[in-house]
Structure formats: C-alpha cells, structure tokens
N, C-alpha and C. Protein backbone atom coordinates (compact mmCIF):
# COMPACT_ATOMS: atom_id res chain seq x y z
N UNK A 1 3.79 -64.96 168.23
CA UNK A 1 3.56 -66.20 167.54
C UNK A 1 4.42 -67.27 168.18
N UNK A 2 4.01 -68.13 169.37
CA UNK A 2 4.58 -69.11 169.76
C UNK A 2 5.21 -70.51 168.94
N UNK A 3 4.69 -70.64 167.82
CA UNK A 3 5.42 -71.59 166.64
C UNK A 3 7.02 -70.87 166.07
N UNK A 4 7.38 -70.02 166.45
CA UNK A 4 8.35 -69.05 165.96
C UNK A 4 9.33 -69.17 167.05
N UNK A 5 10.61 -69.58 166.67
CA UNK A 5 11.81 -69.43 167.54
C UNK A 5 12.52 -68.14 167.47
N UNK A 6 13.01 -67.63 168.35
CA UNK A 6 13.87 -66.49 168.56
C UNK A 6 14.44 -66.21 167.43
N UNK A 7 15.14 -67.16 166.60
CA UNK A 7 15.82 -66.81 165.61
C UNK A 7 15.31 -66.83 164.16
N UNK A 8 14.37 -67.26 164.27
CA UNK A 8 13.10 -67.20 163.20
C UNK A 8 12.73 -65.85 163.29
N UNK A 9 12.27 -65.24 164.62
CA UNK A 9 12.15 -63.59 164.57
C UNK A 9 13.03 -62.90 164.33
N UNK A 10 14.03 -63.10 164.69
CA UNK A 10 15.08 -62.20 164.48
C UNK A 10 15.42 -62.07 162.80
N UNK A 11 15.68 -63.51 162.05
CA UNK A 11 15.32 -63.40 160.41
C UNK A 11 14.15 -62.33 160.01
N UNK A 12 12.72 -62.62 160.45
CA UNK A 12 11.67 -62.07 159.88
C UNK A 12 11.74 -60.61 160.07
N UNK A 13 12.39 -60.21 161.49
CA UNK A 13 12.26 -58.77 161.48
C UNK A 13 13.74 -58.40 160.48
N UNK A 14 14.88 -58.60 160.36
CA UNK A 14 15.88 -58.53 159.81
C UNK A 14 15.36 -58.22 158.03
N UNK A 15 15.05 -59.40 157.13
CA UNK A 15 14.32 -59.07 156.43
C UNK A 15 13.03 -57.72 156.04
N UNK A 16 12.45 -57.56 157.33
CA UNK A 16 11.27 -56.67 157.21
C UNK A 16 12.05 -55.28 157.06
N UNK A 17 13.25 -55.03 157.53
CA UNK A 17 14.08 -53.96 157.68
C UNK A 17 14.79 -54.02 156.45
N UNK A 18 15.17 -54.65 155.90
CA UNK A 18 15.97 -54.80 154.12
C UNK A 18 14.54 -54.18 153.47
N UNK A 19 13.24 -54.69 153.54
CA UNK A 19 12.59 -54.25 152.36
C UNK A 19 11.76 -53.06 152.92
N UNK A 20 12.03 -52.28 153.90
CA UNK A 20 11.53 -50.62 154.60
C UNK A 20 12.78 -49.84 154.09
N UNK A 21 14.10 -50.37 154.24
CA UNK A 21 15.08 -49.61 153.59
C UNK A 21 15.52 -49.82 151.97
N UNK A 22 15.17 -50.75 151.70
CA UNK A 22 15.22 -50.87 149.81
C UNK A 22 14.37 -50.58 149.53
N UNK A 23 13.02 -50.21 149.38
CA UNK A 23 11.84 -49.97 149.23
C UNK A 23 12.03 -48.39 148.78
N UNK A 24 11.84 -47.67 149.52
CA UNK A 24 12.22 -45.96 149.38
C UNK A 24 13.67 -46.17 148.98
N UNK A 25 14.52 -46.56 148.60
CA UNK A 25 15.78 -46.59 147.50
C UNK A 25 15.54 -46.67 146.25
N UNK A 26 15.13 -48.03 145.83
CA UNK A 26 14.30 -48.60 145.01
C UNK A 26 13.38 -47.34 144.17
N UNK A 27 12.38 -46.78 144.89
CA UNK A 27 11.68 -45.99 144.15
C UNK A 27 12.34 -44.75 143.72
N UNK A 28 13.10 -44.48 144.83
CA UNK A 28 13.83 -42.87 144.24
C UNK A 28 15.09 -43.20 143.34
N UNK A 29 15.47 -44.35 143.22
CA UNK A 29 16.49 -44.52 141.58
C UNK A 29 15.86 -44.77 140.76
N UNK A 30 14.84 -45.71 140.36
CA UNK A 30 13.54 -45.58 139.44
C UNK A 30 12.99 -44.52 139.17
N UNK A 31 12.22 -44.00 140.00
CA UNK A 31 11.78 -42.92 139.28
C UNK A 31 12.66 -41.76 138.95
N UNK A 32 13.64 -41.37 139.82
CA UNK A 32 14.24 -40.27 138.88
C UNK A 32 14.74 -40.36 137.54
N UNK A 33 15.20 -42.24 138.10
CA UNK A 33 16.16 -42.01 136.62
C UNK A 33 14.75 -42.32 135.08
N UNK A 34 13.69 -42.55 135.24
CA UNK A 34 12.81 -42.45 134.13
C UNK A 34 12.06 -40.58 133.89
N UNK A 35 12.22 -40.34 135.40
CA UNK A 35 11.55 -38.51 134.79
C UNK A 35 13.51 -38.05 133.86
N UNK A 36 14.34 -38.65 134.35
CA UNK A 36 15.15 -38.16 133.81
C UNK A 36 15.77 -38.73 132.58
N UNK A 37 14.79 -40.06 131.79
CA UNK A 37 15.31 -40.44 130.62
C UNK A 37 16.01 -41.66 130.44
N UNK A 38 16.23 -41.95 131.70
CA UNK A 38 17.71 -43.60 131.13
C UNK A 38 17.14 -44.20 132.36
N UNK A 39 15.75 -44.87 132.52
CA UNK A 39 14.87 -45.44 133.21
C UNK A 39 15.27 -47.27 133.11
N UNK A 40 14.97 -47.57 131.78
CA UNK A 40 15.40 -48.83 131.40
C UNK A 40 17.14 -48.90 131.99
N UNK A 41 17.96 -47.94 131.38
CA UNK A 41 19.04 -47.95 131.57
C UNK A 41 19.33 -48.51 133.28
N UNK A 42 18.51 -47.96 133.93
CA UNK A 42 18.55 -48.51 135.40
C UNK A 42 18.22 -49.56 135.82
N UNK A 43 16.86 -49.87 135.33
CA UNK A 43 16.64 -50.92 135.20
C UNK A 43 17.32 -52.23 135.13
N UNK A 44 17.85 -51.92 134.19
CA UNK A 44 18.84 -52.91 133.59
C UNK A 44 20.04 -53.04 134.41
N UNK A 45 20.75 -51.89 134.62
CA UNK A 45 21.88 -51.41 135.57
C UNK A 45 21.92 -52.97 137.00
N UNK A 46 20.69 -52.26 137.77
CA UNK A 46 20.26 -53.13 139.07
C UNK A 46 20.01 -54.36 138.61
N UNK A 47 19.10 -55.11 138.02
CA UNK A 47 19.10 -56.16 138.35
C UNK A 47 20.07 -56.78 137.50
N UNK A 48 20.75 -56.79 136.52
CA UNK A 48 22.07 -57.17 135.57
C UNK A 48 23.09 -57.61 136.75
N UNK A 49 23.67 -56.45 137.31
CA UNK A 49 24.55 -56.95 138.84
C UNK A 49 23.94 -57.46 140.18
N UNK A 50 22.72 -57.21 140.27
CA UNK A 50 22.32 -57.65 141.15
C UNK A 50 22.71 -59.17 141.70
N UNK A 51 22.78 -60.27 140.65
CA UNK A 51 23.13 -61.44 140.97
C UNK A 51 24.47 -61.75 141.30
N UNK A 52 25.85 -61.22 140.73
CA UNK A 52 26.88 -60.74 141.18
C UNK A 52 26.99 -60.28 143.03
N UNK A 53 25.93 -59.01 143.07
CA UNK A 53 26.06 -58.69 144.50
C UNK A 53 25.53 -59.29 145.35
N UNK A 54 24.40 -60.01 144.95
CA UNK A 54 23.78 -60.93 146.16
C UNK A 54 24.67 -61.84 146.43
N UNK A 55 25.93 -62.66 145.67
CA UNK A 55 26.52 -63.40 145.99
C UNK A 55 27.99 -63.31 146.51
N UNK A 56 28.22 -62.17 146.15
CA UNK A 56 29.72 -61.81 146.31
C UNK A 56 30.21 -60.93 147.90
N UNK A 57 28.48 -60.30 148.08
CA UNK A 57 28.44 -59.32 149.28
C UNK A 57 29.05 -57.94 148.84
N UNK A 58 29.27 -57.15 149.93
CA UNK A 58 30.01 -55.94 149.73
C UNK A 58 29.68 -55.26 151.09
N UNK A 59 30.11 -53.81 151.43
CA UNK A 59 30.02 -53.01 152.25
C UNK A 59 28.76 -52.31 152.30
N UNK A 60 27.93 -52.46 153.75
CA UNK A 60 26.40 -51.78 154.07
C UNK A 60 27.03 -50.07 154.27
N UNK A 61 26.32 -49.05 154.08
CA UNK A 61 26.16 -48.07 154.57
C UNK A 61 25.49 -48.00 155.76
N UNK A 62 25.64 -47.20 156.76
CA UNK A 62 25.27 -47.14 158.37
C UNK A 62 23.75 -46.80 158.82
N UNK A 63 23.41 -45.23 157.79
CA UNK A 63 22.36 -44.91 157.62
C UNK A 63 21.62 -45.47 156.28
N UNK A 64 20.44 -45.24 156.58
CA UNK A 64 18.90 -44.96 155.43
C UNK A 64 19.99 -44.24 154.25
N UNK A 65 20.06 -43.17 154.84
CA UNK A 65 20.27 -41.61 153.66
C UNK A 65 21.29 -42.17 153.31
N UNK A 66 22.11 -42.59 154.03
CA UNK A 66 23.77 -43.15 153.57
C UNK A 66 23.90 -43.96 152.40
N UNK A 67 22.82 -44.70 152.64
CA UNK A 67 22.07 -46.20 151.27
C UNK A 67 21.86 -45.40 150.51
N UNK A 68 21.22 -44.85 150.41
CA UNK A 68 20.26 -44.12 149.01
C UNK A 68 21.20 -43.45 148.54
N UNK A 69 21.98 -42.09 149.35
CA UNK A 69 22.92 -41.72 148.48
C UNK A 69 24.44 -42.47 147.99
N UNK A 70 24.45 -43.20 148.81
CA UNK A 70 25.72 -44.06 148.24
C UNK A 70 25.13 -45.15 146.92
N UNK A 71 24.12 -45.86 147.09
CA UNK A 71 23.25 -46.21 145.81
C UNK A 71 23.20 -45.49 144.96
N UNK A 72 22.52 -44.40 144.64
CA UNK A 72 22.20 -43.51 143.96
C UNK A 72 23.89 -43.14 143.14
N UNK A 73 24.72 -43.04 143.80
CA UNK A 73 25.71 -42.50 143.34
C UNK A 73 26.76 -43.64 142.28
N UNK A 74 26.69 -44.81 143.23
CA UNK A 74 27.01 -46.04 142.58
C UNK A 74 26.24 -46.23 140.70
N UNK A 75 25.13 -46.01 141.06
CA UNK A 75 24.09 -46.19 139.92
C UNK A 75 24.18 -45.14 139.01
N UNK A 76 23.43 -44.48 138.99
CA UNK A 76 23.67 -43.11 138.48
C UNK A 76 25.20 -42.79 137.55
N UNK A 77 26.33 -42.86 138.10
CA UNK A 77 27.87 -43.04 137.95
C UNK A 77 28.10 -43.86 137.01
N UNK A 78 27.53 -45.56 137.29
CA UNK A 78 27.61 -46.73 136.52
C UNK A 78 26.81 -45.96 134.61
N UNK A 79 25.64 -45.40 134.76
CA UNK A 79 25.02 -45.33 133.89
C UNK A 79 25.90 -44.09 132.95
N UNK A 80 25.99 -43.20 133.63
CA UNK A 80 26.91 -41.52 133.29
C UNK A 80 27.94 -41.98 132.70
N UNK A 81 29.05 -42.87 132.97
CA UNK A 81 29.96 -43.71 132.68
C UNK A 81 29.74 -44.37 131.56
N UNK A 82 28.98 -45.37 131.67
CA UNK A 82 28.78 -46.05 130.17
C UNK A 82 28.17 -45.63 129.11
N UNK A 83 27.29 -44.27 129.43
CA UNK A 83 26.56 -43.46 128.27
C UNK A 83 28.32 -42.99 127.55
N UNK A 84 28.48 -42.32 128.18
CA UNK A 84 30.00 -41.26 127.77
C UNK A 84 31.55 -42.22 127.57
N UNK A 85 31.70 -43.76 127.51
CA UNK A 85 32.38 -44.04 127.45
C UNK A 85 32.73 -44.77 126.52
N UNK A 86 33.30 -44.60 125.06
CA UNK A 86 33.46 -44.95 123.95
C UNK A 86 34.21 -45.91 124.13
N UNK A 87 34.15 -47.68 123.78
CA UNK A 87 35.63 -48.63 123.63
C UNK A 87 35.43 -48.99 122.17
N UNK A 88 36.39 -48.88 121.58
CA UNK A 88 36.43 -50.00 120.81
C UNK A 88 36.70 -51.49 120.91
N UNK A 89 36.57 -52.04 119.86
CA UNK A 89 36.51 -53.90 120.76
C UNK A 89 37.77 -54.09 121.48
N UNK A 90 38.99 -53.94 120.91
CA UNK A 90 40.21 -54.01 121.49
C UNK A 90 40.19 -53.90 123.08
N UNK A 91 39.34 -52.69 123.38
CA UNK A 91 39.96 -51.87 124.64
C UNK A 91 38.49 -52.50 125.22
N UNK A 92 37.69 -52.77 124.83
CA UNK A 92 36.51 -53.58 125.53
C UNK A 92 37.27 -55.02 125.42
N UNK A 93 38.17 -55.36 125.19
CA UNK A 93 37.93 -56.82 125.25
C UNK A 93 39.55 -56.81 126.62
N UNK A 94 40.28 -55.44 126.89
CA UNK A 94 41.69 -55.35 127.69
C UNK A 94 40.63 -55.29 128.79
N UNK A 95 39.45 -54.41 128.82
CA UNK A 95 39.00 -54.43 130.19
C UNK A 95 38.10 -54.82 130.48
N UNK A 96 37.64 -55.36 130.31
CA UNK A 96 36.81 -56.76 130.37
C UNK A 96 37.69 -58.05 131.41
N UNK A 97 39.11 -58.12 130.30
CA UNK A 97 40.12 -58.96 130.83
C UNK A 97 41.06 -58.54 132.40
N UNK A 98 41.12 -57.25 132.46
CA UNK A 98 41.53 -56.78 133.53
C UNK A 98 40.19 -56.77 134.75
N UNK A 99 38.94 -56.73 134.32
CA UNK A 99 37.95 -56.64 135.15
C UNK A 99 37.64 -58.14 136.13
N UNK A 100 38.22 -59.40 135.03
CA UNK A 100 37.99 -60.52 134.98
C UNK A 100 38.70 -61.12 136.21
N UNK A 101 40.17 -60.39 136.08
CA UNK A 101 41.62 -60.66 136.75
C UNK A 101 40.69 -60.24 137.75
N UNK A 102 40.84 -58.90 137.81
CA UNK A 102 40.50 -58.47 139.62
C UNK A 102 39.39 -58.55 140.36
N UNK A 103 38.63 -58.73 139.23
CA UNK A 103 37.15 -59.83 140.26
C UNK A 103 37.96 -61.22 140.70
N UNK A 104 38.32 -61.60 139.95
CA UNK A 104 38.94 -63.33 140.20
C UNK A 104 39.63 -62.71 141.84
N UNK A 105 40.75 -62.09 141.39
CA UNK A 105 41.52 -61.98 142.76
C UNK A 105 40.69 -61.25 143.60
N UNK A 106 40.15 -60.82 143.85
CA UNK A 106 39.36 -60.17 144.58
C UNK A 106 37.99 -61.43 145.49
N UNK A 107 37.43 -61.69 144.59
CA UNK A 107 36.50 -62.89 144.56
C UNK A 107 37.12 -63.76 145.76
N UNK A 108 38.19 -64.73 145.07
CA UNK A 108 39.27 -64.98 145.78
C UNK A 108 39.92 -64.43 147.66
N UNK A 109 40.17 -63.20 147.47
CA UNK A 109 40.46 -62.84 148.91
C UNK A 109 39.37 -63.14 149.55
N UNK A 110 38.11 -62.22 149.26
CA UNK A 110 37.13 -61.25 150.34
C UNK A 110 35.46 -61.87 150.10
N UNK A 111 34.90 -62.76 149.15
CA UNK A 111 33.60 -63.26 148.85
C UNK A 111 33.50 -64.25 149.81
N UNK A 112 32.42 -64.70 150.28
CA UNK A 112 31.60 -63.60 150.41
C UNK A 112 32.07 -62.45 151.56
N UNK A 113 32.03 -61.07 151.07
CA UNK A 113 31.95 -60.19 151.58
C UNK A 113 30.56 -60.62 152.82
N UNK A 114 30.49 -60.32 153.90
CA UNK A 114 29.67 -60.18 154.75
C UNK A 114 30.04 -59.09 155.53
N UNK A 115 28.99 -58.90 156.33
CA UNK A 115 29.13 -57.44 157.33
C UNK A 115 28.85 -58.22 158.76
N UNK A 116 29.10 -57.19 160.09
CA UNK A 116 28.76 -57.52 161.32
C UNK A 116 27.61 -58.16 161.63
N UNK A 117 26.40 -56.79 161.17
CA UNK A 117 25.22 -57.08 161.14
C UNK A 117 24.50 -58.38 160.21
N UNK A 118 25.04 -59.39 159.74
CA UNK A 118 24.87 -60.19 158.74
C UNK A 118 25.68 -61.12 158.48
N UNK A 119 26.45 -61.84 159.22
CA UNK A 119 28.09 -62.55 158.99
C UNK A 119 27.25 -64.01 158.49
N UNK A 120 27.72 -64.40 157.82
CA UNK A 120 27.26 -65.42 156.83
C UNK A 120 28.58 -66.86 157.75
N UNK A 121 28.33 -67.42 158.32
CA UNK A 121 29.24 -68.18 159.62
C UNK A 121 29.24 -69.68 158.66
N UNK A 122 28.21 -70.17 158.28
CA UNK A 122 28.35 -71.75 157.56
C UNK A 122 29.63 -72.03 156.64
N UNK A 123 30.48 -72.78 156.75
CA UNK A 123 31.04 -72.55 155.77
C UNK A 123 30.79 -73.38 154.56
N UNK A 124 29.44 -74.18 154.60
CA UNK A 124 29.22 -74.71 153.27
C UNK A 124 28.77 -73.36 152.39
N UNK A 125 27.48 -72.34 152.89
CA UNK A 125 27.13 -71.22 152.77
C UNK A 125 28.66 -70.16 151.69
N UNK A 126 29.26 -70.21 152.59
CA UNK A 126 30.50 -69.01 152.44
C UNK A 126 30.92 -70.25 151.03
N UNK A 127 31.36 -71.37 150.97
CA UNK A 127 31.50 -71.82 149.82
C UNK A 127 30.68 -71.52 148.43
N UNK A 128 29.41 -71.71 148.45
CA UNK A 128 28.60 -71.52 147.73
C UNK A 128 28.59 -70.70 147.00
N UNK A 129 28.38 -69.83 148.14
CA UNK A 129 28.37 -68.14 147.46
C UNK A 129 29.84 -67.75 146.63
N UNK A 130 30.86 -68.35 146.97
CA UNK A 130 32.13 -68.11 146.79
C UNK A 130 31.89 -68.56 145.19
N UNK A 131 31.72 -69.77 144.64
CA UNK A 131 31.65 -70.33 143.64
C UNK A 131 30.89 -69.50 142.53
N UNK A 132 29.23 -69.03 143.08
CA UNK A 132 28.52 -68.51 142.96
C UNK A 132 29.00 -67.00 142.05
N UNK A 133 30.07 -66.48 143.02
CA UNK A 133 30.79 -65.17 142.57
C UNK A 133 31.35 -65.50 141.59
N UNK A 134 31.72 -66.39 141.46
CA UNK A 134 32.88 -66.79 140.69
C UNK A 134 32.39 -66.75 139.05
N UNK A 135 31.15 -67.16 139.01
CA UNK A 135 30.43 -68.10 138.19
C UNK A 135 29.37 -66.85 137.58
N UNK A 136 28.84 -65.49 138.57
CA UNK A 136 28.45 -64.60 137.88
C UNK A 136 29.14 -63.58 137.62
N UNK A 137 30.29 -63.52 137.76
CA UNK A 137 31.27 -63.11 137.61
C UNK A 137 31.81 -62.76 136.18
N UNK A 138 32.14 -63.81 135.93
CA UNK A 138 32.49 -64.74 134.08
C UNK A 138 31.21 -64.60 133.61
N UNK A 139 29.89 -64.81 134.16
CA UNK A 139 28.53 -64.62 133.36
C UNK A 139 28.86 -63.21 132.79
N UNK A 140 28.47 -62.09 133.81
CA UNK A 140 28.79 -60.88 133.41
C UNK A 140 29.14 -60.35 132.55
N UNK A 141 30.80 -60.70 132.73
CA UNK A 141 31.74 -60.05 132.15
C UNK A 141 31.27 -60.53 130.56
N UNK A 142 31.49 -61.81 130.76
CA UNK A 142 31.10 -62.78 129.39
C UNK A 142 29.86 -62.17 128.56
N UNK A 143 29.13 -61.92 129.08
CA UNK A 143 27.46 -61.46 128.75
C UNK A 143 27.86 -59.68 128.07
N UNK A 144 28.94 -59.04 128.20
CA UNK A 144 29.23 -57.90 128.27
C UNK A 144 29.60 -57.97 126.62
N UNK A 145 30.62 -58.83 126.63
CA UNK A 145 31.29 -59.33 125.71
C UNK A 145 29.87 -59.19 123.91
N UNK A 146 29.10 -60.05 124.46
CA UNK A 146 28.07 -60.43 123.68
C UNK A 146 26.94 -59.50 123.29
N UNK A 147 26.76 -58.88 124.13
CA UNK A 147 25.86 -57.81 124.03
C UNK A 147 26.32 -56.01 123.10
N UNK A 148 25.51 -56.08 121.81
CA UNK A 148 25.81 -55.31 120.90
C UNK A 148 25.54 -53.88 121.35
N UNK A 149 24.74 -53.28 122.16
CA UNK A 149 24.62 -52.26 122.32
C UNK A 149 25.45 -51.91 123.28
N UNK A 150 26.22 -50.63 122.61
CA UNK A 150 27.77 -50.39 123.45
C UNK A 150 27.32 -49.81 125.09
N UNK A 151 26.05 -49.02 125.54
CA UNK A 151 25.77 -48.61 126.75
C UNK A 151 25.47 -50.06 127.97
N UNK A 152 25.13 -50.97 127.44
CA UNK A 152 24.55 -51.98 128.41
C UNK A 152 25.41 -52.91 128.00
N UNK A 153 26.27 -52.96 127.66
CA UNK A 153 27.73 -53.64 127.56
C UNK A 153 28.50 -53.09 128.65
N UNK A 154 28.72 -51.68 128.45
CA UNK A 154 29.27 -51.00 129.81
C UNK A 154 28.88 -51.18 131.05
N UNK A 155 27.03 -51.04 131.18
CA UNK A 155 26.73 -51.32 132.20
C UNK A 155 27.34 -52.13 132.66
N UNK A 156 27.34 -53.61 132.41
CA UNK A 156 27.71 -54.91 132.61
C UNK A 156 29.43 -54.35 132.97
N UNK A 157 30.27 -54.37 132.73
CA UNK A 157 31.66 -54.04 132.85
C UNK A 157 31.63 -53.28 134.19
N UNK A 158 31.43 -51.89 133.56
CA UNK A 158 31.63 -51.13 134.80
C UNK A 158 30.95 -51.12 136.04
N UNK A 159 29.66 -52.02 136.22
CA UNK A 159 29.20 -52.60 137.60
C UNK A 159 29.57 -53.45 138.15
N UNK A 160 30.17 -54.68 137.32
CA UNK A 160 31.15 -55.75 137.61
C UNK A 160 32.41 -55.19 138.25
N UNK A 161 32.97 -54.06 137.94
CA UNK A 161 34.17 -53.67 138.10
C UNK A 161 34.12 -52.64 139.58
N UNK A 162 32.99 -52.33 140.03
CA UNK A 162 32.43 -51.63 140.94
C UNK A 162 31.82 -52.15 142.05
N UNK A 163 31.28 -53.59 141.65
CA UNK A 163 30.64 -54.28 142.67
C UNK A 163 31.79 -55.06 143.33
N UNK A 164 32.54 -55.60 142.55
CA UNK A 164 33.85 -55.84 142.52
C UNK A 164 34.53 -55.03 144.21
N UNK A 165 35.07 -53.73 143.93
CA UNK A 165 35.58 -52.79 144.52
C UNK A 165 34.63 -52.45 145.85
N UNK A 166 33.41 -53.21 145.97
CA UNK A 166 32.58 -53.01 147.47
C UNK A 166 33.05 -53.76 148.21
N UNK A 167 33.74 -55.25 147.25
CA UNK A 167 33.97 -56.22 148.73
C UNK A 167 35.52 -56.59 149.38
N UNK A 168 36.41 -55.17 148.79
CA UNK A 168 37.51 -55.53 149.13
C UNK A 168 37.87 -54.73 150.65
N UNK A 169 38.82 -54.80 151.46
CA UNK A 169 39.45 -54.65 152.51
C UNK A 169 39.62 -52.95 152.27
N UNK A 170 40.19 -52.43 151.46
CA UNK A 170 40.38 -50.92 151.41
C UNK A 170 38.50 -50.46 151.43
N UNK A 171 37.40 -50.75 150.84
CA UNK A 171 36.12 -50.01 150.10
C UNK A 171 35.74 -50.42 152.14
N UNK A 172 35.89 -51.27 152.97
CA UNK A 172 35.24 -51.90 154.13
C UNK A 172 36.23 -50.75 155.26
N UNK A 173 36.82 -50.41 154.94
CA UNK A 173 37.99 -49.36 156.13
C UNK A 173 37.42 -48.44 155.62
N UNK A 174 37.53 -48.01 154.17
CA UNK A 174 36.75 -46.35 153.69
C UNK A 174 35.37 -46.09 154.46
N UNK A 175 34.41 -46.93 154.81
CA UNK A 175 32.98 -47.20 155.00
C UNK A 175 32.70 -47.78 156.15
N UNK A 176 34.21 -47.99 157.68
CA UNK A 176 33.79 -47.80 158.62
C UNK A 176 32.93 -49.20 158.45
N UNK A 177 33.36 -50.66 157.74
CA UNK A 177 32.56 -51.46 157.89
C UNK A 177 33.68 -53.03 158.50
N UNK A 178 33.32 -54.06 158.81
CA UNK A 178 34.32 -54.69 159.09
C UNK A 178 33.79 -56.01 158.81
N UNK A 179 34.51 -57.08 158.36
CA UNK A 179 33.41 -58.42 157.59
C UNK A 179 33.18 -59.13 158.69
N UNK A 180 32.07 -59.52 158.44
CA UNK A 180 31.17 -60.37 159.44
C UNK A 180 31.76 -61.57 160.21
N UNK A 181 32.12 -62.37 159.07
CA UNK A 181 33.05 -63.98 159.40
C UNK A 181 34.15 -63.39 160.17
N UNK A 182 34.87 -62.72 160.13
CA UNK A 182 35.75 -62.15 160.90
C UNK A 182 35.93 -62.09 162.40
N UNK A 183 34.82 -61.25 162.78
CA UNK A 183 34.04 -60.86 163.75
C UNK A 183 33.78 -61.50 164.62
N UNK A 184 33.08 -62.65 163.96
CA UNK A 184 32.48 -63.77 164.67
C UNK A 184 33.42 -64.94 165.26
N UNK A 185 34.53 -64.49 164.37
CA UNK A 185 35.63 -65.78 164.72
C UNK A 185 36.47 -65.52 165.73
N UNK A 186 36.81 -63.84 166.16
CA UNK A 186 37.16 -63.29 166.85
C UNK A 186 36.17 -63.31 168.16
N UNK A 187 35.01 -63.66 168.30
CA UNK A 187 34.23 -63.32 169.44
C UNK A 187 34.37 -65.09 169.95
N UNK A 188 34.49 -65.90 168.93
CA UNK A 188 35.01 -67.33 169.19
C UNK A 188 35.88 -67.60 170.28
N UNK A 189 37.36 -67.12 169.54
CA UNK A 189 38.51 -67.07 170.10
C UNK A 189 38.45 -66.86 171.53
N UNK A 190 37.60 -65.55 171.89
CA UNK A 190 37.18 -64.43 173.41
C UNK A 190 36.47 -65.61 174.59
C-alpha cells in the first residue's frame, strides 16, 4: 500500500501482533474461568484494571506461553485472593491507604512503564499517561472503597496493588525486561 509510510506499517503490523497474542489469552481466561464458575468475576477482574494498565504500563513477557501463563496467573491469583480474603472496613480502608501510597510512589518513579519493544519517547505522551495513572489510580482504589460486594472490592484493591508491582524496577529485572524511554535515551547519548 503505497499511501502508507514505513512507520504507519510498522504501527499496523505491531498492533496486528497485540491482537494474535491477546486474542488466544483473552479466550483461555474467559472461558476457563466461566466452565470454572467466577466468569463475571473475570470479567470484571480485566477490564476494572485494565484502564490503570493501559496507562501506567508494566513488564511484557518474552513469549506467547509466557503471556498467557503469566496472565493467567496474575488473574486467576487476583480472583483466588479476593474470593478467600475477609477485611473488615478498618483493614479495607489501611489497605486501600497503603495501596494508594505505593501506587502514588511508584506511579511517581516508573509510569509510564514502557518496554524496548514499545518505548513511549514523546514526552507530552509520557506526561499524559503519567497523570492518567495517577487519576485511575485514586479512581480504583476510590471505586473499591464504594463498592458493597466484598469480592469485587478486592478485585479492585488487589489488581491495583499488582498492576502497581508490574511497573516497578525490581518486577522489570525479575522478567528480564528493561524500560523503553531508557533505552532510547541511551542509544541517543551513542
């Protein structure tokens, strides 16, 4: 397609590769988790943080299988967790507040999280998103707060508190990943 610049392809195929590898993710946390009963629960799980992670970033897995089971495990965990985890308001409202702190500081260091394959370079962009974190962040947590049913209260907490923990400096060394802006600023310098 001669109307298409190099970097227009390179987006379109980039994209086409996010939804061949979320696609078969996508279906195998869905459907198991409905043959296995807490379907909604997932439901809810993913797209609840989802807006959090689209903005905050975090650490890619290398492989396909690597995604799915590191997904899967993230998810799955998040849900196992908040089924089995009794607070009363007190101790929902300490960690909530501690969740709040270390998203903030966290938010703060490392948002947006970016990767090699994906370095987010604008820095109006890297602002945005920064704010962005910031802002679903406090939604979240806040929304956690409000929400009467004690399992999807958790959700909200303990994915916040997890999505949280993808975009810091220790979760990016565990996972063999290294942030994008980084990278790029270093190939600057060269």
């Amino acid at each position: 397609m001669p109307e298409i610049t190099e970097e227009q392809g390179e987006a379109i195929s980039y994209g086409l590769q996010l939804i061949v590898g979320e696609l078969p993710k996508m279906i195998l946390l869905f459907g198991i988790s409905f043959a296995l009963g807490f379907g909604m629960e997932m439901v809810f799980a993913y797209f609840a943080i989802m807006p959090y992670k689209t903005f905050s970033g975090g650490f890619h897995l290398h492989t396909h299988l690597g995604c799915i089971l590191g997904s899967t495990i993230i998810y799955y965990g998040n849900i196992v967790l908040s089924k089995f985890l009794i607070l009363d308001s007190i101790e929902k409202y300490i960690l909530v507040v501690l969740g709040l702190i270390f998203g903030i500081l966290m938010v703060s260091m490392y948002a947006p999280a970016d990767t090699e394959n994906v370095p987010i370079i604008s820095k109006k962009e890297r602002k945005t998103k920064k704010i962005l974190s910031y802002i679903t962040l406090i939604i979240t947590l806040g929304a956690s707060l409000l929400i009467q049913n004690q399992v999807y209260s958790n959700i909200l907490i303990i994915g916040t508190i997890i999505q949280t923990i993808t975009i810091t400096r220790l979760a990016y060394k565990l996972t063999n990943n290294k942030y994008g802006y980084e990278e790029y600023a270093k190939q600057l310098e060269n």
